[in-house]
C-alpha atoms as a PDB file:
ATOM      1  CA  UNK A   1      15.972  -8.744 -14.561  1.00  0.00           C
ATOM      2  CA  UNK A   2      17.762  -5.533 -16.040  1.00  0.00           C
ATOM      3  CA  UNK A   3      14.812  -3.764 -14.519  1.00  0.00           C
ATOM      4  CA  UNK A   4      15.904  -3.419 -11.026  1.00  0.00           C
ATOM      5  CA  UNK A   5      17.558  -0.507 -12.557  1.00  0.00           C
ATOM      6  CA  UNK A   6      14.872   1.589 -12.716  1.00  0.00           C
ATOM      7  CA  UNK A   7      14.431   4.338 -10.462  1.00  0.00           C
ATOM      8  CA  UNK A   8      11.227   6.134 -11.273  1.00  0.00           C
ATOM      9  CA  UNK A   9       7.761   5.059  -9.997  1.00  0.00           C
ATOM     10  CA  UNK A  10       6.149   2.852 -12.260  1.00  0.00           C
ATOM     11  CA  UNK A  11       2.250   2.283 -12.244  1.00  0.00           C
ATOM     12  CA  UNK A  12       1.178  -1.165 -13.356  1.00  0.00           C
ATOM     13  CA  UNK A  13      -2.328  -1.999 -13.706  1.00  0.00           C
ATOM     14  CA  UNK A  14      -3.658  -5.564 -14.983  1.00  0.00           C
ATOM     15  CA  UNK A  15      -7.064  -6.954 -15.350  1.00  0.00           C
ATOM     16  CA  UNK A  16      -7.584 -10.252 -13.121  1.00  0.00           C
ATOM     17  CA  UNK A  17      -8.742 -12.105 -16.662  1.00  0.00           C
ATOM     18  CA  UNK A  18      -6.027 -11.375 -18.742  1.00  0.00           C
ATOM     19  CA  UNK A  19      -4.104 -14.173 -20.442  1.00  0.00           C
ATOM     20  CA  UNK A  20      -1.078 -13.555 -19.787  1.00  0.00           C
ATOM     21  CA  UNK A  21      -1.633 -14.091 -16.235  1.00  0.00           C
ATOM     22  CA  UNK A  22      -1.483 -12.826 -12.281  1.00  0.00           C
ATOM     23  CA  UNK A  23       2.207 -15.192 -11.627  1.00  0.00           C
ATOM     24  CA  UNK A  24       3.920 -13.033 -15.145  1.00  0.00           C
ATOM     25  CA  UNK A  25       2.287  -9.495 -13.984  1.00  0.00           C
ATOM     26  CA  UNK A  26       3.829 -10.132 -10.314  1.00  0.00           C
ATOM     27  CA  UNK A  27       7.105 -10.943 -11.514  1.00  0.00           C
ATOM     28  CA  UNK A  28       7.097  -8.159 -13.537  1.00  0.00           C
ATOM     29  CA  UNK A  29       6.064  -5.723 -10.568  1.00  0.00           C
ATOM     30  CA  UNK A  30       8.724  -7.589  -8.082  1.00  0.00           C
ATOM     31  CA  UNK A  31      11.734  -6.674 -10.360  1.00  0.00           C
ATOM     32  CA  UNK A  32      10.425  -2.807 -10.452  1.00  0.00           C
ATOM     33  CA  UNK A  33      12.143  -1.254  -7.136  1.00  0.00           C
ATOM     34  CA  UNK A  34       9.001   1.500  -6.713  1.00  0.00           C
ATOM     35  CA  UNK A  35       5.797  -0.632  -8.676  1.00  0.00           C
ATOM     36  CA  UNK A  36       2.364   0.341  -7.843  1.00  0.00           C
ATOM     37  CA  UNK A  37       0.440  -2.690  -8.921  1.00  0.00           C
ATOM     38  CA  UNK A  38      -3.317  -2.986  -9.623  1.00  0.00           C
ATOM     39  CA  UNK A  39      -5.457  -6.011 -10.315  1.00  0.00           C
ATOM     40  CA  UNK A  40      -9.304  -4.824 -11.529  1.00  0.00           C
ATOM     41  CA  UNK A  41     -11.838  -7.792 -10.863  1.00  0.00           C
ATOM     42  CA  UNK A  42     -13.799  -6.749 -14.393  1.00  0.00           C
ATOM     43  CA  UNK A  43     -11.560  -6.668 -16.574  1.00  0.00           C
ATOM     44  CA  UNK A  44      -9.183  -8.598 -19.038  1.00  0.00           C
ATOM     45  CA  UNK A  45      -6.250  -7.355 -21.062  1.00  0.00           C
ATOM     46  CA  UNK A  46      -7.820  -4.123 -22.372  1.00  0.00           C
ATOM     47  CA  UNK A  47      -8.052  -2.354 -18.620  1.00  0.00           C
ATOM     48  CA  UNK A  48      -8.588   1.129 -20.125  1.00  0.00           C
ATOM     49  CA  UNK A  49     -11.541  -0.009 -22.614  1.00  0.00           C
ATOM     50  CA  UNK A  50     -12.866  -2.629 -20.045  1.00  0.00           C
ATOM     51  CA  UNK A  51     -12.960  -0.238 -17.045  1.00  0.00           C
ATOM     52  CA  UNK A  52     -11.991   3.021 -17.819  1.00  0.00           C
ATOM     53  CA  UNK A  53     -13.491   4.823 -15.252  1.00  0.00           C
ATOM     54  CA  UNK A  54     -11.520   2.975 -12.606  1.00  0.00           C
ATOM     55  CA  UNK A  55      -8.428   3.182 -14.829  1.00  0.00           C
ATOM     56  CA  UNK A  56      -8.433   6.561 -14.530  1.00  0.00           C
ATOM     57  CA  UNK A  57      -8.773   7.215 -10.911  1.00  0.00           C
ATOM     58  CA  UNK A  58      -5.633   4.763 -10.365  1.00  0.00           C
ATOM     59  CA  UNK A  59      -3.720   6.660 -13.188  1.00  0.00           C
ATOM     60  CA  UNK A  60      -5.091  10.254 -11.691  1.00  0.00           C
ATOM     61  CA  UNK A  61      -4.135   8.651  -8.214  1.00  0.00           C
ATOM     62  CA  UNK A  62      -0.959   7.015  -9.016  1.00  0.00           C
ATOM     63  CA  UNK A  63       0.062  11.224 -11.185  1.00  0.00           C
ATOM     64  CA  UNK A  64      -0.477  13.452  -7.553  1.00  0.00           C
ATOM     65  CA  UNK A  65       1.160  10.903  -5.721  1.00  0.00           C
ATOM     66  CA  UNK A  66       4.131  10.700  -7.630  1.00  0.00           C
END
C-alpha cells in the first residue's frame, strides 16, 4: 500500500456489522504507520448516525490526544 506514507495520526472507526467487513478495515489500519482503530458492537456502516454518542467521545478522544 502507498499508505505507509502517511505520517499523521489517523483515527479509524468501523461498526462490527458493516459489510465491508472486520479482515478489509484491518488491512486498511495495518498499512497506516500511527492508526487508532475502533470497532463499535452496535453499529453498522453509518457509525456516526448508529452511535453517535460513542462516536464522538472516540473522535473528542482521538483530537486531545493527537
Amino acid at each position: 500500500h502507498k499508505l505507509n506514507v502517511v505520517e499523521s495520526p489517523v483515527l479509524i472507526i468501523n461498526g462490527i456489522h458493516d459489510p465491508i467487513g472486520k479482515k478489509y478495515v484491518r488491512d486498511l489500519a495495518g498499512s497506516l504507520k500511527r492508526a487508532d482503530l475502533h470497532f463499535l458492537d452496535n453499529s453498522g456502516h453509518y457509525v456516526w448516525i448508529e452511535t453517535p454518542e460513542e462516536t464522538q467521545r472516540l473522535i473528542l478522544d482521538f483530537l486531545k490526544k493527537n
